[in-house]
N, C-alpha and C. Protein backbone atom coordinates (compact mmCIF):
# COMPACT_ATOMS: atom_id res chain seq x y z
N UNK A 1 115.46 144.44 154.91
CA UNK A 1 115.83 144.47 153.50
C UNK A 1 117.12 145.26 153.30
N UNK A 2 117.68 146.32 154.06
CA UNK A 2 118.10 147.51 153.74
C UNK A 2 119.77 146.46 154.40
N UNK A 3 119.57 145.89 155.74
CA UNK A 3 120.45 145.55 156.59
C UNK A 3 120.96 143.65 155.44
N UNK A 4 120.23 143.19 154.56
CA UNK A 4 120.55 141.98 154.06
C UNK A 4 121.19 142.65 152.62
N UNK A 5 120.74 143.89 152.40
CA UNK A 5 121.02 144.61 150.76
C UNK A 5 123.15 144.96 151.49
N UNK A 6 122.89 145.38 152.55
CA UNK A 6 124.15 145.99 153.13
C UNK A 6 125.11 144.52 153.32
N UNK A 7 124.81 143.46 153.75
CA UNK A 7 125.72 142.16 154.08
C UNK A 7 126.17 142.27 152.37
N UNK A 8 125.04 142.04 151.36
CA UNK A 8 125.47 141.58 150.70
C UNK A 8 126.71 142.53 149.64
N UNK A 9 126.42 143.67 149.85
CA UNK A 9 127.82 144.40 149.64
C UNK A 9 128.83 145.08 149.81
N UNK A 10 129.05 144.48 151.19
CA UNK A 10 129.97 144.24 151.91
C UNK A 10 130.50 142.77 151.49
N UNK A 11 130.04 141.54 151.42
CA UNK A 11 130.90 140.86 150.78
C UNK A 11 131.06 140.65 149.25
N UNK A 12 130.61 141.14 148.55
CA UNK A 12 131.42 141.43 147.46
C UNK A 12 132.13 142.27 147.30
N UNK A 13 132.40 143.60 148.42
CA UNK A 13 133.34 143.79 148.47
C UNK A 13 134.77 143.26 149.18
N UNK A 14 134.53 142.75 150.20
CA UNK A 14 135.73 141.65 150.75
C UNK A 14 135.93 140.82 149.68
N UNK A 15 135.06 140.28 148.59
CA UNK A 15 135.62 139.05 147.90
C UNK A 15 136.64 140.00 147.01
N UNK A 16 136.37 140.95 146.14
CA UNK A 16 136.73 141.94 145.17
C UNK A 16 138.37 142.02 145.71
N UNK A 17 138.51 142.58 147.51
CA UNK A 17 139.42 143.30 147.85
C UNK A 17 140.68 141.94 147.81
N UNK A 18 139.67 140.80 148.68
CA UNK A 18 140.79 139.59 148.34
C UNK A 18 141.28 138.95 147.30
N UNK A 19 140.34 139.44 146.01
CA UNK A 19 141.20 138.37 144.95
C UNK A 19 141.76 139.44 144.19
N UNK A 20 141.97 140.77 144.28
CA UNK A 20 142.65 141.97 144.04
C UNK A 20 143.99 141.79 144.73
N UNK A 21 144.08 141.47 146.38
CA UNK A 21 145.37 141.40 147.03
C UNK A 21 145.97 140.38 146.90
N UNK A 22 145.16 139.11 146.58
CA UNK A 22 145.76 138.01 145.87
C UNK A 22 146.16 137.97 144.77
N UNK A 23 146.48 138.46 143.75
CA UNK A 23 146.40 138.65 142.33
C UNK A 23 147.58 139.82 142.45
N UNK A 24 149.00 139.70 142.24
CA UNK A 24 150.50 140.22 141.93
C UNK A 24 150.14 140.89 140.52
N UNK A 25 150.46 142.11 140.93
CA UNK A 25 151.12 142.77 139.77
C UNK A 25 152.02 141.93 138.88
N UNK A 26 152.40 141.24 137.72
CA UNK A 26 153.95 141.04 137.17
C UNK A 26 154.54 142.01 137.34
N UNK A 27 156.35 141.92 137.09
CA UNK A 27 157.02 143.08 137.15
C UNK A 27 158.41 142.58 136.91
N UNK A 28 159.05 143.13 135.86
CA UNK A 28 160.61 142.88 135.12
C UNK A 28 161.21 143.08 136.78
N UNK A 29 161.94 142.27 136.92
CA UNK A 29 162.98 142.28 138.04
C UNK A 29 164.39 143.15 137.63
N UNK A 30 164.51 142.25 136.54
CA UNK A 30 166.26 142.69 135.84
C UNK A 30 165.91 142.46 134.07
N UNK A 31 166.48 143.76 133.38
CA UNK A 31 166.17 143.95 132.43
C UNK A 31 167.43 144.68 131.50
N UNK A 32 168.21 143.85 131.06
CA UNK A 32 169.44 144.20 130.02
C UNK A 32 169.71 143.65 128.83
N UNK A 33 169.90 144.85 128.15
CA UNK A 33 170.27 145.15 126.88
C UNK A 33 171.89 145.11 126.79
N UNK A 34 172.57 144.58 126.06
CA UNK A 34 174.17 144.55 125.48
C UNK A 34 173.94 144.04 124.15
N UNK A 35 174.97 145.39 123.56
CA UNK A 35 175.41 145.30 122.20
C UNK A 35 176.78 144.54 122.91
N UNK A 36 177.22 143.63 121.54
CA UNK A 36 178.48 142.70 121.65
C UNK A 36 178.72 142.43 119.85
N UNK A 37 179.69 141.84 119.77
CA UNK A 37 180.26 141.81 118.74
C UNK A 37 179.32 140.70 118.03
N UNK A 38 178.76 139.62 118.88
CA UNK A 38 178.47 138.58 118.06
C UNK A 38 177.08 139.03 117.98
N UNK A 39 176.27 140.78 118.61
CA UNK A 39 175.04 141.16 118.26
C UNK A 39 174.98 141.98 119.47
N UNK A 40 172.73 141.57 118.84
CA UNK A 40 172.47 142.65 120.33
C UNK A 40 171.63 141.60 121.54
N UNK A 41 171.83 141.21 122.60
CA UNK A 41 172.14 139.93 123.49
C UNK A 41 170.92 140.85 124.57
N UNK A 42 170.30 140.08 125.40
CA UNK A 42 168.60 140.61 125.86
C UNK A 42 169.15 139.57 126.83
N UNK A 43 168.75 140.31 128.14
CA UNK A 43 168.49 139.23 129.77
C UNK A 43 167.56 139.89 130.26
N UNK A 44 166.71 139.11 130.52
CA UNK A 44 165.64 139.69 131.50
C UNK A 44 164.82 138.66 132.34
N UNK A 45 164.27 139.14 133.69
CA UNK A 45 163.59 138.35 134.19
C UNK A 45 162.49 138.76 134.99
N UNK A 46 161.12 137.69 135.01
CA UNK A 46 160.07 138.73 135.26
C UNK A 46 159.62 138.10 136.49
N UNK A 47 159.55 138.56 137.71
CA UNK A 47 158.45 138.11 138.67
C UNK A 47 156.71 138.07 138.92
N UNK A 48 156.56 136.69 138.79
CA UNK A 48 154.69 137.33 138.78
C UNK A 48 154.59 135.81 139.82
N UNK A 49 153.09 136.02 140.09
CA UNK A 49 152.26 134.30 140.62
C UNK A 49 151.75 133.84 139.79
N UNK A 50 151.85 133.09 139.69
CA UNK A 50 150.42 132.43 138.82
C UNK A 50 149.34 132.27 139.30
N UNK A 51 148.15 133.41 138.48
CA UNK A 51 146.86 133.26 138.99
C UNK A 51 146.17 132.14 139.30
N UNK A 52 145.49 131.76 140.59
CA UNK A 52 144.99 130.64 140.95
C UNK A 52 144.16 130.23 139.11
N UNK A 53 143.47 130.58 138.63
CA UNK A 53 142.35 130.53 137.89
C UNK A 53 143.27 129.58 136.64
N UNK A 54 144.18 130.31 136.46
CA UNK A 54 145.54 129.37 135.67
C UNK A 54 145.83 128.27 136.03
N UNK A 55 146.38 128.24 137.12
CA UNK A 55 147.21 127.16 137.84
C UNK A 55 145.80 126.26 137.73
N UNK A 56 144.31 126.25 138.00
CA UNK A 56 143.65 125.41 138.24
C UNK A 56 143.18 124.70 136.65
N UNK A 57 143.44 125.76 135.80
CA UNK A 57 143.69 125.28 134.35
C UNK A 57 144.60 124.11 134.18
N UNK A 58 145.49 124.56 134.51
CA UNK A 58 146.89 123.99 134.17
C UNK A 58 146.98 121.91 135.02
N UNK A 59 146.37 122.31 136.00
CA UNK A 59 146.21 120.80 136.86
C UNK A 59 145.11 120.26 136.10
N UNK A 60 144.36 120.95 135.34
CA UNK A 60 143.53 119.76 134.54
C UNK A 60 143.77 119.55 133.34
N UNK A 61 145.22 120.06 133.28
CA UNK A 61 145.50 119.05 132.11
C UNK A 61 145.73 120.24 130.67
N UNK A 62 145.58 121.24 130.75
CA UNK A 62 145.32 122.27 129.88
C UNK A 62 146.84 123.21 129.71
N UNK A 63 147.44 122.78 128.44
CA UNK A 63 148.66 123.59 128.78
C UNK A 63 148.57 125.05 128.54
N UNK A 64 149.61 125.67 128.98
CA UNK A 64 149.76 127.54 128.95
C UNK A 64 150.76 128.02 128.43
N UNK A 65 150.87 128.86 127.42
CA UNK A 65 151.76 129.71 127.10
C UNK A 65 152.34 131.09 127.87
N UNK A 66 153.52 130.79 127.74
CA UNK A 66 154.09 132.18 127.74
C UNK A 66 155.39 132.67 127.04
N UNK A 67 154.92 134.00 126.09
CA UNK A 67 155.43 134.77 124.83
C UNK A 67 156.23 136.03 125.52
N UNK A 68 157.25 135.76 124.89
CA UNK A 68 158.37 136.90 125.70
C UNK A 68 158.78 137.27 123.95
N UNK A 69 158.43 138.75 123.23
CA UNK A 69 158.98 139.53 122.20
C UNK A 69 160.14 140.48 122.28
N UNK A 70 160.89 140.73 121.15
CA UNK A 70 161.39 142.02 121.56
C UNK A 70 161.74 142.50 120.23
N UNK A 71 161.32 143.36 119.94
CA UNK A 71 161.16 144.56 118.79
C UNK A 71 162.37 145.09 119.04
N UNK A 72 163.24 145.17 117.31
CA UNK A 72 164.56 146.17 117.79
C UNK A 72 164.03 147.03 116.63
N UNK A 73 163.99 148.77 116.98
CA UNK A 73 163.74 149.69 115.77
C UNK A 73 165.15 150.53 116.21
N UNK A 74 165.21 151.38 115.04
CA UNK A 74 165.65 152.61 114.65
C UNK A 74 165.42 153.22 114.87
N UNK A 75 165.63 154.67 115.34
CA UNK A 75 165.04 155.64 115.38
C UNK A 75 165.26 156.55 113.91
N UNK A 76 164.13 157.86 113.48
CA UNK A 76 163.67 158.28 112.29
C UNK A 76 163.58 159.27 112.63
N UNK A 77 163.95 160.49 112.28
CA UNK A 77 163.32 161.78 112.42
C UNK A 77 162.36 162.13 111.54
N UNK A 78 162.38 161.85 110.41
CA UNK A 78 161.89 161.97 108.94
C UNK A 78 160.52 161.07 109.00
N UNK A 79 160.13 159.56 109.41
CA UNK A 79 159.04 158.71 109.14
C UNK A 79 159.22 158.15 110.73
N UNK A 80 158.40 157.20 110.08
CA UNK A 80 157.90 156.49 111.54
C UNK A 80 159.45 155.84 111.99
N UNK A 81 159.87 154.92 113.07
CA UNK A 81 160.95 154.67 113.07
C UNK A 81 160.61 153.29 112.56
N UNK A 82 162.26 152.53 111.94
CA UNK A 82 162.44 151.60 111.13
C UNK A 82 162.55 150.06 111.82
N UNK A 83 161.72 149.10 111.76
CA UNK A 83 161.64 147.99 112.60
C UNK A 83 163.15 147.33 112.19
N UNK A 84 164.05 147.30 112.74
CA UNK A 84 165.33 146.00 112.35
C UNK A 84 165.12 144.73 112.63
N UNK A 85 164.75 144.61 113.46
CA UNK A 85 164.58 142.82 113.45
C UNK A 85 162.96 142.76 114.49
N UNK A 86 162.87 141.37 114.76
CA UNK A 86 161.61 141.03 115.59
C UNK A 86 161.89 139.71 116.49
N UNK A 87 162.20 139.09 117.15
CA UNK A 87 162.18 137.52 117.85
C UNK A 87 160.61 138.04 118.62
N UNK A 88 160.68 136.05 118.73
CA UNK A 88 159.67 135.49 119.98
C UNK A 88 160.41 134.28 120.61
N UNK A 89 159.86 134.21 121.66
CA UNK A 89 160.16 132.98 122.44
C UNK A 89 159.03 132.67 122.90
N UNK A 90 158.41 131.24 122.78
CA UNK A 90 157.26 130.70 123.45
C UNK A 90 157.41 129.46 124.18
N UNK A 91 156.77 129.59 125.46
CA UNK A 91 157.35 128.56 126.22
C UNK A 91 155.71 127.81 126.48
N UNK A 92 155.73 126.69 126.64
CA UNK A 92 154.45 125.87 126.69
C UNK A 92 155.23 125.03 127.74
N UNK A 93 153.84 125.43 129.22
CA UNK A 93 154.16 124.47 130.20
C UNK A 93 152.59 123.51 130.37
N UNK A 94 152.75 122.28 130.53
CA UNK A 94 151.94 121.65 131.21
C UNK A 94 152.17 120.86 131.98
N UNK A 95 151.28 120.29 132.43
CA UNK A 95 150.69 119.29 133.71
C UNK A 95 151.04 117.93 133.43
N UNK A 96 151.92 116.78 133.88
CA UNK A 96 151.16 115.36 133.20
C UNK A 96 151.00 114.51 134.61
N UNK A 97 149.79 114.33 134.73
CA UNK A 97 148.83 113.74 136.05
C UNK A 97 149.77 112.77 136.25
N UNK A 98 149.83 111.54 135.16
CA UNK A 98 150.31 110.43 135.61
C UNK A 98 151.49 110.27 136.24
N UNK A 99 152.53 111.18 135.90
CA UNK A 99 153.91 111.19 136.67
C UNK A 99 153.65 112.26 137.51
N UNK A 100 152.98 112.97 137.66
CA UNK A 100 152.71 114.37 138.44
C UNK A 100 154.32 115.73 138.54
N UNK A 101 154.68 115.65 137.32
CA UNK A 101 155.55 116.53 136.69
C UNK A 101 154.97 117.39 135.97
N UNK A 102 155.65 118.54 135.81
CA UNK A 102 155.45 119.95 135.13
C UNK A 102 156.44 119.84 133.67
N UNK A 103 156.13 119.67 132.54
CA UNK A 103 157.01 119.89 131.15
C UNK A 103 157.02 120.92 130.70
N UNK A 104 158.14 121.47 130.74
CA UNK A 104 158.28 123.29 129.92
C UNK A 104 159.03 122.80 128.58
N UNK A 105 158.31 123.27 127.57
CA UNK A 105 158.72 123.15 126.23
C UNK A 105 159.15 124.66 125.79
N UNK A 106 160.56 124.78 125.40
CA UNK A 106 160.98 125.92 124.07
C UNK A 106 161.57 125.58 122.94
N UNK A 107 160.94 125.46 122.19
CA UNK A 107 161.67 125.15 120.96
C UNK A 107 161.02 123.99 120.83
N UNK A 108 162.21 123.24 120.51
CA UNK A 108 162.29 121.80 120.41
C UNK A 108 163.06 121.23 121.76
N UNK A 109 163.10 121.67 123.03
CA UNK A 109 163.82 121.35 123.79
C UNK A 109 162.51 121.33 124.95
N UNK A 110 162.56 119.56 125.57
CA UNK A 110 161.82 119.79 126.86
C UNK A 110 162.45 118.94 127.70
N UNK A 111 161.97 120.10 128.97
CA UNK A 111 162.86 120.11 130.64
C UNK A 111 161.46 119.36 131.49
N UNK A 112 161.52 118.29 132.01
CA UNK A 112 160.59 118.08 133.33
C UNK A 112 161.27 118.24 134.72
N UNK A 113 160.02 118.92 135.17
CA UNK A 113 160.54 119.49 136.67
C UNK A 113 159.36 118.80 137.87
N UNK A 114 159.78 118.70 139.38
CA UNK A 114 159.15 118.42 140.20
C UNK A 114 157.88 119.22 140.05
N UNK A 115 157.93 120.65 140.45
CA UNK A 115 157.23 121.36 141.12
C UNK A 115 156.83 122.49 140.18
N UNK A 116 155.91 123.02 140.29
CA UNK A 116 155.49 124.21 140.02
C UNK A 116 156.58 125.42 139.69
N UNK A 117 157.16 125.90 140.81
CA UNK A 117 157.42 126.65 141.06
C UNK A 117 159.07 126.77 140.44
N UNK A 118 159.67 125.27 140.28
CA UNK A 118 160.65 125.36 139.67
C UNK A 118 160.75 125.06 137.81
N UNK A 119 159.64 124.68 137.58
CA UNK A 119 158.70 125.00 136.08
C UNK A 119 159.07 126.53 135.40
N UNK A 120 158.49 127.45 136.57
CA UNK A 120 157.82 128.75 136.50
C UNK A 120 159.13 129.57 136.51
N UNK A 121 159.92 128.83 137.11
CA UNK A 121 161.40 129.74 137.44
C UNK A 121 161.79 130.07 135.85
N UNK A 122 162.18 128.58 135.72
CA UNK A 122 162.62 128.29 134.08
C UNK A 122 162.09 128.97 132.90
N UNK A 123 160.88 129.32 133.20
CA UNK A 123 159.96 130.07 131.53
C UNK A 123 160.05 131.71 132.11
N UNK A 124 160.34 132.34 133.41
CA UNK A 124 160.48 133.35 133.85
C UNK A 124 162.00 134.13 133.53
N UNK A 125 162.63 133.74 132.78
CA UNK A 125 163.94 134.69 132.69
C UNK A 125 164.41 133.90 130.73
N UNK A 126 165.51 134.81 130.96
CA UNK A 126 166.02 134.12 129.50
C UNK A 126 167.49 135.27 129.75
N UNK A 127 168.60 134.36 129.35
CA UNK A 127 169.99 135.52 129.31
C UNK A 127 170.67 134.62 127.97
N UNK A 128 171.37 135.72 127.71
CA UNK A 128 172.17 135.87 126.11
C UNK A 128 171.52 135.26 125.43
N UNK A 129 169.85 135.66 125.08
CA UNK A 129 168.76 136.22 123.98
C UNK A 129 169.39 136.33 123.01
N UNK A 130 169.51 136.25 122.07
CA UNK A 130 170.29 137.07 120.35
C UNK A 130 168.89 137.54 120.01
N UNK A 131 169.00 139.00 120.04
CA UNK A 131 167.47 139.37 119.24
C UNK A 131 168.16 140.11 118.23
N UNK A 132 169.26 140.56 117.56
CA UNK A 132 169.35 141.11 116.20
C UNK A 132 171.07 140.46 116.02
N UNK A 133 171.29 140.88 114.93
CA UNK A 133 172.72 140.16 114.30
C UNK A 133 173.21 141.45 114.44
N UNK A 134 174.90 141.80 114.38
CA UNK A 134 175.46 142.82 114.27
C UNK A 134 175.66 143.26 113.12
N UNK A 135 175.20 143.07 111.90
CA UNK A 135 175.08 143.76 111.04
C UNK A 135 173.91 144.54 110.73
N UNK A 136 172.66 144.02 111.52
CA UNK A 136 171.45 144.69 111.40
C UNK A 136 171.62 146.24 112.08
N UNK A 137 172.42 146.23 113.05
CA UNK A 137 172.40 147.66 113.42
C UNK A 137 173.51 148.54 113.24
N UNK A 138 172.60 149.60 112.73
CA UNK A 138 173.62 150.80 111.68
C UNK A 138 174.92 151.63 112.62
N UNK A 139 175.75 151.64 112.76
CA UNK A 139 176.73 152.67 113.23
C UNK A 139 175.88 154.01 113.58
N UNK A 140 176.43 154.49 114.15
CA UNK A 140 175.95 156.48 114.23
C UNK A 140 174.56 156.10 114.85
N UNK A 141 173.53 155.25 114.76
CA UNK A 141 172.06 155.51 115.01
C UNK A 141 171.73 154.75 116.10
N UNK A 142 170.54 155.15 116.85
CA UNK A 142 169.89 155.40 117.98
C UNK A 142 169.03 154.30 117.80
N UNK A 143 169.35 153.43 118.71
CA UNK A 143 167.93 151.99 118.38
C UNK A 143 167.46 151.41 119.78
N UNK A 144 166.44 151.34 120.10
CA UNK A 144 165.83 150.60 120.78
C UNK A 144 165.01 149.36 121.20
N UNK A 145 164.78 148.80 122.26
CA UNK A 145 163.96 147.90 122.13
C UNK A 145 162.92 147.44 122.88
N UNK A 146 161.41 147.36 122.14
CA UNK A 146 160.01 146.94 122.32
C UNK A 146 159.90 145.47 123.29
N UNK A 147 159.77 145.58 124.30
CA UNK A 147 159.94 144.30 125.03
C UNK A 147 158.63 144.05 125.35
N UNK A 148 157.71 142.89 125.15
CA UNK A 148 156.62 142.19 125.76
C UNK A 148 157.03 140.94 126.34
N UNK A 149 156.41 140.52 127.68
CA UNK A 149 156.41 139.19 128.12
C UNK A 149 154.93 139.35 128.62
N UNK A 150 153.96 137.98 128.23
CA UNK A 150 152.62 137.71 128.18
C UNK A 150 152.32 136.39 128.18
N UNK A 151 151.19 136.30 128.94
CA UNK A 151 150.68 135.06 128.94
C UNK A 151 149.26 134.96 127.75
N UNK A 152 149.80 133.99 126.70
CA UNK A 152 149.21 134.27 125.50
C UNK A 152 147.96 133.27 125.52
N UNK A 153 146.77 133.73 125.37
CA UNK A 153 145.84 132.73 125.54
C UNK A 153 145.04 132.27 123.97
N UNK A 154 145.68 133.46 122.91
CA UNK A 154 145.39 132.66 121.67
C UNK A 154 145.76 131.20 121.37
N UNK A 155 146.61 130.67 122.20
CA UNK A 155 147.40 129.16 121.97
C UNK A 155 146.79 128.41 122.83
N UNK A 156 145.34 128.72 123.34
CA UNK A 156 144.59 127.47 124.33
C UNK A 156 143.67 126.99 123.39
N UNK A 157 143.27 126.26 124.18
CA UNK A 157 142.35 125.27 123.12
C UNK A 157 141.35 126.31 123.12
N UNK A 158 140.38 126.35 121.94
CA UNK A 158 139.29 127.02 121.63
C UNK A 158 138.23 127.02 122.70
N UNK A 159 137.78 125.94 123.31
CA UNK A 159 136.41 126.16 124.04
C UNK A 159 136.99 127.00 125.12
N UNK A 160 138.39 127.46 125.85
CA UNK A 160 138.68 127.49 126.80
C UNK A 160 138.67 129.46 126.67
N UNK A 161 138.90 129.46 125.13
CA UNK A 161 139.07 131.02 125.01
C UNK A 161 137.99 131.63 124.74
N UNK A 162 136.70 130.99 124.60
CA UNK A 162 135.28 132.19 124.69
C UNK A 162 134.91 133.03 125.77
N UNK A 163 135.43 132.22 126.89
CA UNK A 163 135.09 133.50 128.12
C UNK A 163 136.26 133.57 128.88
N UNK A 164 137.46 133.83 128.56
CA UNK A 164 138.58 134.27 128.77
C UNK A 164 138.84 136.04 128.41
N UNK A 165 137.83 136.60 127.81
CA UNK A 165 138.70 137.95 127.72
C UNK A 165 138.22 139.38 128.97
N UNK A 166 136.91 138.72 129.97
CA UNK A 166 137.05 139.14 131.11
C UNK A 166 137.33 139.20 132.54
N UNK A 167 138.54 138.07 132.23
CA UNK A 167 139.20 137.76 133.58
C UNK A 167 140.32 138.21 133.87
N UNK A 168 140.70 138.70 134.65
CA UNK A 168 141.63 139.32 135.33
C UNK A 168 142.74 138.21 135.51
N UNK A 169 142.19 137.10 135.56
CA UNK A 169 143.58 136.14 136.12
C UNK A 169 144.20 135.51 134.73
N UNK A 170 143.86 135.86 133.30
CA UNK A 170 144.62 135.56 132.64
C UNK A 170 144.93 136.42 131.88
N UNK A 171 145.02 137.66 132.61
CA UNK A 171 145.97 139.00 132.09
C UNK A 171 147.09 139.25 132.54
N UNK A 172 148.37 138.33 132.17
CA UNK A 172 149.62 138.81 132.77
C UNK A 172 150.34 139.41 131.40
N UNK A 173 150.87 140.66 131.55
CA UNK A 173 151.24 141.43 130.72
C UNK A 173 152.02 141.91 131.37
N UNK A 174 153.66 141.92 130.49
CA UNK A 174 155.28 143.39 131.12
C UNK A 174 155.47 143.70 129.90
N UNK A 175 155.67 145.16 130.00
CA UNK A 175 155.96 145.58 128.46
C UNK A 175 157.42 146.55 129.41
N UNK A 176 158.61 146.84 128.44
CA UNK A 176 159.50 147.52 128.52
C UNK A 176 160.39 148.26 127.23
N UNK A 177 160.47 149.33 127.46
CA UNK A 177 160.64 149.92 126.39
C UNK A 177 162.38 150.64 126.82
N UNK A 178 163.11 150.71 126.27
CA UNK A 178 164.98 150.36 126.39
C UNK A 178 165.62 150.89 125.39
N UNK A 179 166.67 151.97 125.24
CA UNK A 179 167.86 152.39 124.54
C UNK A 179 168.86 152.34 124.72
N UNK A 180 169.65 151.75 123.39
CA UNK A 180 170.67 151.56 123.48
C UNK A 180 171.68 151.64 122.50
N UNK A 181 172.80 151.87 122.29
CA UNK A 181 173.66 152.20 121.36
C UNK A 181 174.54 150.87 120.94
């Protein structure tokens, strides 16, 4: 009893340790801020995998978001500090079986790609961003910016999000926080 109680946790711990070492941290690679005349201009790019548990979403047909924000505030000595502007960018990739292509949608603009991986490239970075106008930010003051990139699962279909909020493989979250004049 003691020697079948011991197999068995021992492999849940090997399973634990492998889908822990399988499973990438995300992590901002390159992350810049420039003020310019025509504003304040955001490049960044994030490295992650895509969790198997996703990707096996995604081949049946189920598309995925991913939400890249960036908060520009003020700083306040006096109150809380002052939000100046807000963007999002949402990128919706899916699957289509019949041609066996990957479609990344932003905006109103969609790209089909071979592969996975060159899909993933495309919704993974963004350069000369406009996240505020140059009049939004004041001379003399100290402003920063609130950066999230997430894989947003409020935008899946409903049946798919009831037992989605204890999995590990659809928690990809980078937050970065940035000053700049």
């Amino acid at each position: 009893m003691a020697a079948t109680l011991w197999l068995v946790m021992a492999s849940l711990l090997v399973g634990a340790w492998s889908a822990s070492a399988r499973a990438e941290v995300p992590e901002l690679t390159s992350f810049e801020v420039q003020r310019t005349d025509e504003g304040v201009m955001l490049n960044f790019a994030v490295r992650f995998e895509l969790p198997r548990g996703v990707e096996d979403a995604l081949l049946k047909g189920v598309p995925i978001y991913f939400v890249a924000e960036a908060e520009i505030m003020r700083d306040r000595w006096y109150w809380f500090d002052r939000r100046v502007g807000k963007v999002t960018r949402t990128w919706r990739l899916a699957y289509q079986p019949l041609t066996r292509k990957y479609r990344l949608t932003l905006g109103g603009l969609n790209q089909s790609f071979d592969s996975l991986e060159d899909a993933l490239y495309s919704a993974r970075r963004a350069t000369a961003w406009k996240v505020a106008e140059p009049t939004q930010i004041e001379e003399g003051s100290r402003h920063y910016v609130d950066f999230t990139y997430r894989l947003d699962t409020n935008l899946l279909p409903r049946p798919l999000q009831i037992g989605l909020s204890g999995q590990p493989d659809w928690n990809l979250l980078v937050t970065k926080f940035q000053r700049f004049n």
